[in-house]
N, C-alpha and C. Protein backbone atom coordinates (compact mmCIF):
# COMPACT_ATOMS: atom_id res chain seq x y z
N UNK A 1 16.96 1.08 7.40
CA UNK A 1 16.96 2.29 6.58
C UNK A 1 17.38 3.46 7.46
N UNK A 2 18.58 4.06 6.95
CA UNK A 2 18.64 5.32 7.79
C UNK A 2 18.33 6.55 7.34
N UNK A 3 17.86 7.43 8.04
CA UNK A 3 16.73 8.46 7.44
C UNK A 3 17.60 9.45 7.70
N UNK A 4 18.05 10.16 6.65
CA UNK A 4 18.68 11.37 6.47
C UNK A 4 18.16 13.07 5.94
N UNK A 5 16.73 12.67 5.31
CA UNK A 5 16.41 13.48 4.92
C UNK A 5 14.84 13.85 5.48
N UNK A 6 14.24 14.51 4.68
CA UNK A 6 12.55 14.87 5.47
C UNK A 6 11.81 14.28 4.39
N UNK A 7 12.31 14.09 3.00
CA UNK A 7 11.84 13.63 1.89
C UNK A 7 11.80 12.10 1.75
N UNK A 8 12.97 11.35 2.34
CA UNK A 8 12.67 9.90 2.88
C UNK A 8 12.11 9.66 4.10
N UNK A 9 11.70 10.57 5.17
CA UNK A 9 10.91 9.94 6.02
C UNK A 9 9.45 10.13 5.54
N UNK A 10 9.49 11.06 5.39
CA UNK A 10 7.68 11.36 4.67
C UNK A 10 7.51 10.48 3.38
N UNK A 11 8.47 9.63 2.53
CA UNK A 11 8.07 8.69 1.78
C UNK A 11 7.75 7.32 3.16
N UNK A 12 8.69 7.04 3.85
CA UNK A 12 8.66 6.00 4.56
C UNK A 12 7.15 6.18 5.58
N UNK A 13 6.78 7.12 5.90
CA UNK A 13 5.71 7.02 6.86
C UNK A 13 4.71 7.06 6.00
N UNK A 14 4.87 7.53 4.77
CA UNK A 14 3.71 7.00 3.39
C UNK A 14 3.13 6.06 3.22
N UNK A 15 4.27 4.77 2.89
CA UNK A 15 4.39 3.51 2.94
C UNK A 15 3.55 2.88 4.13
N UNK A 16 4.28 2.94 5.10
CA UNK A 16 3.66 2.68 6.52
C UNK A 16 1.86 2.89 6.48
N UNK A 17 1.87 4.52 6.33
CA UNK A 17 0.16 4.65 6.24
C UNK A 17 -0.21 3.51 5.28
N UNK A 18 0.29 3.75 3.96
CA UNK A 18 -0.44 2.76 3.15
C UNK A 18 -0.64 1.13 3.15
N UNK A 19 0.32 0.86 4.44
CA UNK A 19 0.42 -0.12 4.38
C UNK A 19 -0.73 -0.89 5.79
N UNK A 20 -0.90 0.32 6.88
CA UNK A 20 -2.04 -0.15 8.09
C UNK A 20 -3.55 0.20 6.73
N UNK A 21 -3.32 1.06 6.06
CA UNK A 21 -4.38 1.39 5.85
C UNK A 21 -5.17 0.60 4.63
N UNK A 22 -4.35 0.29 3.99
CA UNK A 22 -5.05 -0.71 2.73
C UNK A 22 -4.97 -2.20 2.82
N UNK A 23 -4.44 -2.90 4.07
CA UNK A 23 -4.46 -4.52 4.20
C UNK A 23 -5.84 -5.04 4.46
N UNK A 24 -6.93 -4.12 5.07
CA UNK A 24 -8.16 -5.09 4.89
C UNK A 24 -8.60 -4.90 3.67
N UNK A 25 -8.51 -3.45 2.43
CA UNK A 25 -9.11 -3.94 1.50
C UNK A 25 -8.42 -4.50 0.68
N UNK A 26 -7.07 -5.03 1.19
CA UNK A 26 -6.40 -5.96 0.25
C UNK A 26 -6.88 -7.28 0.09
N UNK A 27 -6.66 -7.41 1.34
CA UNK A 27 -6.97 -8.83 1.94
C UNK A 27 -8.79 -9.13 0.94
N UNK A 28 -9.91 -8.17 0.97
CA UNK A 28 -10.63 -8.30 0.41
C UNK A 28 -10.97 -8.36 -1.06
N UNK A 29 -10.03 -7.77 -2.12
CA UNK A 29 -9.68 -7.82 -2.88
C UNK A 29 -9.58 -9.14 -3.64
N UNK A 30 -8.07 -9.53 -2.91
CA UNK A 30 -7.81 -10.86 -2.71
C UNK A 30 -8.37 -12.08 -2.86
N UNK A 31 -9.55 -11.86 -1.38
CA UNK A 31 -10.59 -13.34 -0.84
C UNK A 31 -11.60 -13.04 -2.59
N UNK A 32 -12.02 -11.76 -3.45
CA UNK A 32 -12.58 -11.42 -4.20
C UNK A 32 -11.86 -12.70 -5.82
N UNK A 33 -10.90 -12.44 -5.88
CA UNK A 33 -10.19 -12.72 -6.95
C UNK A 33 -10.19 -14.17 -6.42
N UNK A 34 -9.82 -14.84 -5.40
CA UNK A 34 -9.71 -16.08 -5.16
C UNK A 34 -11.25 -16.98 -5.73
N UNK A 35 -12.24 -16.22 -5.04
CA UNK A 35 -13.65 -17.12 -5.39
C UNK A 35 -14.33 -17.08 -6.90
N UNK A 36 -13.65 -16.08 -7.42
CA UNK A 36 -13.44 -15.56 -9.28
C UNK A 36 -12.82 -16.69 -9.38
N UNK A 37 -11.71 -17.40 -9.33
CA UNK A 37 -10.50 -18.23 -9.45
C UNK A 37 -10.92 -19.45 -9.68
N UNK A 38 -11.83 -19.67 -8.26
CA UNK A 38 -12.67 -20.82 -8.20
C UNK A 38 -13.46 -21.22 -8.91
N UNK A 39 -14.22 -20.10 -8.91
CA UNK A 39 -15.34 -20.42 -10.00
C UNK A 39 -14.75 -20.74 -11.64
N UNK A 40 -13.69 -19.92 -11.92
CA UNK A 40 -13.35 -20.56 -13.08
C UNK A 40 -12.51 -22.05 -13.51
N UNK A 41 -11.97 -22.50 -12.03
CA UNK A 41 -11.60 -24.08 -11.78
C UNK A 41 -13.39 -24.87 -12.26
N UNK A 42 -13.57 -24.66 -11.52
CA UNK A 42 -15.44 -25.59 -11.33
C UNK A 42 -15.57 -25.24 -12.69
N UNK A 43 -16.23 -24.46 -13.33
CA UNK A 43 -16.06 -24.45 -14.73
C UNK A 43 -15.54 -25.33 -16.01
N UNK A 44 -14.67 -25.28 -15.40
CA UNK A 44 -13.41 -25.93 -16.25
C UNK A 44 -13.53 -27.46 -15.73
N UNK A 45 -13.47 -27.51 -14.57
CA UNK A 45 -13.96 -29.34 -14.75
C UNK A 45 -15.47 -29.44 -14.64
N UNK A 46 -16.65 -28.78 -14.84
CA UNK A 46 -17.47 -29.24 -15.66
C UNK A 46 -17.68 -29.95 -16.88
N UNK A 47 -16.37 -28.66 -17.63
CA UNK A 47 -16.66 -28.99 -18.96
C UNK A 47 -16.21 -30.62 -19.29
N UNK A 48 -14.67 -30.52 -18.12
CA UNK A 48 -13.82 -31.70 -18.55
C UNK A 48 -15.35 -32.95 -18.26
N UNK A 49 -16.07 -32.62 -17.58
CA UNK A 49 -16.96 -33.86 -16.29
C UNK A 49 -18.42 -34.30 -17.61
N UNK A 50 -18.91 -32.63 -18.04
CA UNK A 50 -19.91 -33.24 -19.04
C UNK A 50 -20.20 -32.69 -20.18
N UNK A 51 -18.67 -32.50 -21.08
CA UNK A 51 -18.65 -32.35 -22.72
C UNK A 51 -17.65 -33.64 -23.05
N UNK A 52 -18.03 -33.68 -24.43
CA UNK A 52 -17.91 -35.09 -25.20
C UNK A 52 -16.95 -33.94 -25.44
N UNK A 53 -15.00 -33.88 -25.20
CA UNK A 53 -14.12 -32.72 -25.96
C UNK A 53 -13.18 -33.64 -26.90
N UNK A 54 -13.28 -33.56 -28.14
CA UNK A 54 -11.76 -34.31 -28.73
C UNK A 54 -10.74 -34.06 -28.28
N UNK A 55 -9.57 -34.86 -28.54
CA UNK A 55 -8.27 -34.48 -28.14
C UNK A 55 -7.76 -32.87 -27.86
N UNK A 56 -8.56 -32.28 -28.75
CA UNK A 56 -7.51 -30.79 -28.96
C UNK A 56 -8.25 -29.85 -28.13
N UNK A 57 -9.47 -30.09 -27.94
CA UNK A 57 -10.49 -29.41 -27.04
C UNK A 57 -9.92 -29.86 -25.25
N UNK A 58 -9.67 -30.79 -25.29
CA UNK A 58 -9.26 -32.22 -24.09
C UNK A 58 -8.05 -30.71 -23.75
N UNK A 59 -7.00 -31.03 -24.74
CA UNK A 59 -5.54 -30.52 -24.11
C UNK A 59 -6.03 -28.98 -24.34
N UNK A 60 -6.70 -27.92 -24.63
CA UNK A 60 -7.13 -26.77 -24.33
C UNK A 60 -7.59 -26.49 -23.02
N UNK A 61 -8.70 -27.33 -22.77
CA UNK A 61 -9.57 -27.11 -21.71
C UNK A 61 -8.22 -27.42 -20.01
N UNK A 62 -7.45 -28.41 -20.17
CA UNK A 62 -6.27 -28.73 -19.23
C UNK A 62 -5.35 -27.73 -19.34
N UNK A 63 -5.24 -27.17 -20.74
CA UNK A 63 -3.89 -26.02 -20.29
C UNK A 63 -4.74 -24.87 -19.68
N UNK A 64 -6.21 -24.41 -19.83
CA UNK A 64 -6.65 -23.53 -19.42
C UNK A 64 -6.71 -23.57 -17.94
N UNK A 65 -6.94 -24.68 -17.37
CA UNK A 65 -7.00 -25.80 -15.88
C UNK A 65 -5.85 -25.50 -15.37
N UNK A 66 -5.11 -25.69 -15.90
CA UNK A 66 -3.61 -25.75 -15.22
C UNK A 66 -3.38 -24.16 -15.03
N UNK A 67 -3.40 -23.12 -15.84
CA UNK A 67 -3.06 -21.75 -15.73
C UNK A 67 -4.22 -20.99 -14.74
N UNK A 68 -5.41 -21.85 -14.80
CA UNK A 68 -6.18 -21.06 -13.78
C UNK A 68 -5.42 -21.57 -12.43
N UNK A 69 -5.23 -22.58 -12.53
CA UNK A 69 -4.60 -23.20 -10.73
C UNK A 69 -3.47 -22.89 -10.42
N UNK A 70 -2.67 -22.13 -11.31
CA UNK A 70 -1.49 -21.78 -10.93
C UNK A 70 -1.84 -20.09 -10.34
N UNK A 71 -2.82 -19.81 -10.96
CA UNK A 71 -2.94 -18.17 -10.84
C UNK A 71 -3.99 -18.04 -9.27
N UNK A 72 -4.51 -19.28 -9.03
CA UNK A 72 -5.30 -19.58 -7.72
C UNK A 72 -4.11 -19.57 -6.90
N UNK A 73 -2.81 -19.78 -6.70
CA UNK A 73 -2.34 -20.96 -5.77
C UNK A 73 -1.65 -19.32 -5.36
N UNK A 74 -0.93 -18.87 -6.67
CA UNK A 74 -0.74 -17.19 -6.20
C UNK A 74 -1.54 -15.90 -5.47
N UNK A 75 -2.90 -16.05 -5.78
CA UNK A 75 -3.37 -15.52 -4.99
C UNK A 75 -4.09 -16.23 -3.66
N UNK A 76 -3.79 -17.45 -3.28
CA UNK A 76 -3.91 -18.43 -2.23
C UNK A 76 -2.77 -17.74 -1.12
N UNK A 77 -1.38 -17.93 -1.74
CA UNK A 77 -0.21 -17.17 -1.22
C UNK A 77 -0.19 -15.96 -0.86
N UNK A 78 -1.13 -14.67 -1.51
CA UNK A 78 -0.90 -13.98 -0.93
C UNK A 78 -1.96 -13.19 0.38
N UNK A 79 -2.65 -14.80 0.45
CA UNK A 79 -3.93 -14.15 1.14
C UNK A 79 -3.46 -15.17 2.83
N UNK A 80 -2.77 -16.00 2.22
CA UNK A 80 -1.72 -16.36 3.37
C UNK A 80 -0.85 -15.70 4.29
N UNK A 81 -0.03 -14.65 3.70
CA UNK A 81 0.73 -13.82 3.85
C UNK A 81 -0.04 -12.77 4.58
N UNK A 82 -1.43 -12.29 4.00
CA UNK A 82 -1.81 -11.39 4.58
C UNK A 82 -2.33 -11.74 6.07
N UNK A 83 -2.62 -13.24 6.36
CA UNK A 83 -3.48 -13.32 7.32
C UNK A 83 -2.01 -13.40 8.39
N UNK A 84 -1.17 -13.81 7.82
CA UNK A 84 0.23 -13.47 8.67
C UNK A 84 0.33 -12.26 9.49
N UNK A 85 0.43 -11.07 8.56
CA UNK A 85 0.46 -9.97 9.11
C UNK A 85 -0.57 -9.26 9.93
N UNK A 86 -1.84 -9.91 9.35
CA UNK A 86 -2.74 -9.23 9.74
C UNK A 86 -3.45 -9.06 11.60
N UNK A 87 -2.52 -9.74 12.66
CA UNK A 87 -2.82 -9.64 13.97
C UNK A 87 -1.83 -8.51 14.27
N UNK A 88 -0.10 -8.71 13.48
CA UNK A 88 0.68 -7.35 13.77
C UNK A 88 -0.17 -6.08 13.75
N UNK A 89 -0.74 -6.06 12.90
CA UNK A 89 -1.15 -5.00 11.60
C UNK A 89 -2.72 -4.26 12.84
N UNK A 90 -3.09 -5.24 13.39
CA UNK A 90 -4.39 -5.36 13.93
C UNK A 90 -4.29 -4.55 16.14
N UNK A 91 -3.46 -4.62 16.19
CA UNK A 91 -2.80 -4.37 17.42
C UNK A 91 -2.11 -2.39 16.88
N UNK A 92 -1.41 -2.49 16.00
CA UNK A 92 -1.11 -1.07 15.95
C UNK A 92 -2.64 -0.01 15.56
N UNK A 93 -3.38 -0.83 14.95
CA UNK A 93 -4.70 0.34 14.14
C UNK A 93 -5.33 0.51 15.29
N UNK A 94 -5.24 -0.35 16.62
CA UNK A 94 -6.55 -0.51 17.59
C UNK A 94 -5.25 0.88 18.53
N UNK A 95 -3.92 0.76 18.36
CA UNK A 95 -3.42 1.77 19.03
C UNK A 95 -3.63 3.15 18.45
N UNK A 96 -3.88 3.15 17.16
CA UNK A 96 -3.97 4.51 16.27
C UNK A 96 -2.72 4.69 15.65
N UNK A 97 -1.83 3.96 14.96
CA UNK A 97 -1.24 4.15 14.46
C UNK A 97 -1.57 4.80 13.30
N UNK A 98 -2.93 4.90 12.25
CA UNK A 98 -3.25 5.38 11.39
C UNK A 98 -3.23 6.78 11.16
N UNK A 99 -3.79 7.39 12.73
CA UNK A 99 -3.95 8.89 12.80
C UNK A 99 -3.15 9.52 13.40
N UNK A 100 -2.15 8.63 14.05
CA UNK A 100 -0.67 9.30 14.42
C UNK A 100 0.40 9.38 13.13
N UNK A 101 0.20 8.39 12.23
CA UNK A 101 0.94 8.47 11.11
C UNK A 101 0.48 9.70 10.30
N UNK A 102 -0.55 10.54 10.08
CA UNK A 102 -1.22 11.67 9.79
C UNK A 102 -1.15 12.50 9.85
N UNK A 103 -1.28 12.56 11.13
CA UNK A 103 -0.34 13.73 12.21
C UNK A 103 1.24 13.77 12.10
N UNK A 104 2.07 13.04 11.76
CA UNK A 104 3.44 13.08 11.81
C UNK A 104 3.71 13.53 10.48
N UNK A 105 2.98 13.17 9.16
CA UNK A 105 3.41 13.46 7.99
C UNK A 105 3.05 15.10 8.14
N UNK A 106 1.62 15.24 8.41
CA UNK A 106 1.41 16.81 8.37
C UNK A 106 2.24 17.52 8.87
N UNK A 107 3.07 17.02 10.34
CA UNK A 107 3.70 18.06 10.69
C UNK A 107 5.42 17.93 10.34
N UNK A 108 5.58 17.07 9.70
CA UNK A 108 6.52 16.90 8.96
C UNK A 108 6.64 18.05 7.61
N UNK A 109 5.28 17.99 7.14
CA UNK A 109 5.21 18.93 6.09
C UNK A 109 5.19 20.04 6.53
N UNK A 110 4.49 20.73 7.60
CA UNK A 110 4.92 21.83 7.97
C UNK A 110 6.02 22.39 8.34
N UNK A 111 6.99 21.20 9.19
CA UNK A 111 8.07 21.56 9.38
C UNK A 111 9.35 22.28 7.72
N UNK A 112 9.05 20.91 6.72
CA UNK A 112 9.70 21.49 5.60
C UNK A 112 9.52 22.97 5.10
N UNK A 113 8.23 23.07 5.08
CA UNK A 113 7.51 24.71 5.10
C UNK A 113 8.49 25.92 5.40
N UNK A 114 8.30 25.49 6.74
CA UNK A 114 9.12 26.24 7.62
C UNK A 114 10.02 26.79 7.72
N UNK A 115 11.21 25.23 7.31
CA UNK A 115 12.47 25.55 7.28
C UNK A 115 13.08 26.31 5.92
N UNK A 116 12.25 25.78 4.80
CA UNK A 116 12.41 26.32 3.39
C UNK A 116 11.99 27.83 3.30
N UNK A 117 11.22 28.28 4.56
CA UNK A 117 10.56 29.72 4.27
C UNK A 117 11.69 30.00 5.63
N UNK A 118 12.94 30.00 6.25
CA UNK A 118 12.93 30.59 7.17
C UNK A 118 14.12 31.97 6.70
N UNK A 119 13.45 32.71 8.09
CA UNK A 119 14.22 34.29 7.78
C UNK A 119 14.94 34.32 9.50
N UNK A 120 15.67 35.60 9.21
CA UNK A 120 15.97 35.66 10.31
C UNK A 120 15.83 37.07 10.54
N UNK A 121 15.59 37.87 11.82
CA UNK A 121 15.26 38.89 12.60
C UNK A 121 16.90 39.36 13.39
N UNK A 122 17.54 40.12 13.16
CA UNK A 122 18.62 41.12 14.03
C UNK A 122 18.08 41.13 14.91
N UNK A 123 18.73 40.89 15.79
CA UNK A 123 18.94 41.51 17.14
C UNK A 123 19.01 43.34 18.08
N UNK A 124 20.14 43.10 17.32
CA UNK A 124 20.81 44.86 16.98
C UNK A 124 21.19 45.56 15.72
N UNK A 125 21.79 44.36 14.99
CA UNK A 125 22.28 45.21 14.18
C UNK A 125 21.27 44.84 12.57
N UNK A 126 20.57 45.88 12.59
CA UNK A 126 19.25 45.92 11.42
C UNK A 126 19.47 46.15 10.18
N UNK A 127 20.72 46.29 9.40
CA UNK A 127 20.97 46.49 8.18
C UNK A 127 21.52 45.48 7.51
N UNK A 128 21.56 44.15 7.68
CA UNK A 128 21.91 43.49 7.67
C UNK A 128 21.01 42.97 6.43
N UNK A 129 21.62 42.08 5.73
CA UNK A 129 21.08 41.87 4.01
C UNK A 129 20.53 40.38 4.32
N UNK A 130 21.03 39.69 5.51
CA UNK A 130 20.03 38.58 5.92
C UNK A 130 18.74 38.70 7.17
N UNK A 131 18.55 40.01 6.72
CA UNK A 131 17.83 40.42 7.57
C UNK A 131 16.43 40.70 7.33
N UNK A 132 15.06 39.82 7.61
CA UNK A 132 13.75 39.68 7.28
C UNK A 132 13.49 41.43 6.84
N UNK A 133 12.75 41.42 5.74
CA UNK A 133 12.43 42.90 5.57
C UNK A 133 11.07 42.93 6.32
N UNK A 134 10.71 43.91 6.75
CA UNK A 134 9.70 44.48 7.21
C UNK A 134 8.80 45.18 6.57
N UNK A 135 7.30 44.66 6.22
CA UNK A 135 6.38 45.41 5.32
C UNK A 135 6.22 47.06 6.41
N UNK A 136 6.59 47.60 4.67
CA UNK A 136 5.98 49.20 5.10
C UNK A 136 4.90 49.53 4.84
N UNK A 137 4.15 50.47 5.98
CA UNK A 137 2.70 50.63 6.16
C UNK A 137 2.72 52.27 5.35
């Protein structure tokens, strides 16, 4: 990505923050929804293990089986993924990447401030129409 503006880096160092900063409660989230997941597998072959189900109950209770294990296996994947990242991820927070990313947006924002408010001061020649006015006392 090449950064041309102050408005795409302060989105990109956004990202970044949001991204050291919300992977453990993702990751927790996640391990949250997975054991939800579970529990509704076990469930589900209970029922298959000790209800008398007719046929139509039979192929309900399996399509419900099958869509819970598919929706397990996705959030299986992404808790995979996270544990991937998560030694990268684990090495920059212990450097402070969190509160240097903080510091860079703030003064990023100040800088825009800045430049959007800037005036300029003559030298010599003071009549000049780009020339900061001066409050009169």
């Amino acid at each position: 990505m090449v950064i041309e503006n102050m408005q795409q880096t302060l989105e990109l160092l956004g990202n970044i923050k949001d991204f050291f900063f919300n992977i453990e409660e993702t990751e927790k989230k996640l391990n949250t929804e997975l054991y939800n997941k579970e529990g509704e597998r076990d469930d589900l072959l209970h029922e298959i293990e000790l209800s008398k189900l007719n046929a139509i109950e039979r192929m309900q209770t399996y399509s419900r089986l099958e869509t819970v294990l598919k929706e397990r296996r996705i959030i299986k994947d992404k808790i995979e993924l996270i544990n991937t990242i998560k030694p990268y991820t684990s090495k920059f927070i212990t450097k402070g990447i969190c509160a240097e990313t903080d510091i860079t947006i703030k003064n990023i924002e100040t800088l825009k401030g800045n430049q959007e408010s800037r005036q300029y001061t003559p030298r010599i020649i003071k009549d000049l129409k780009c020339a900061k006015k001066k409050k009169e006392e």
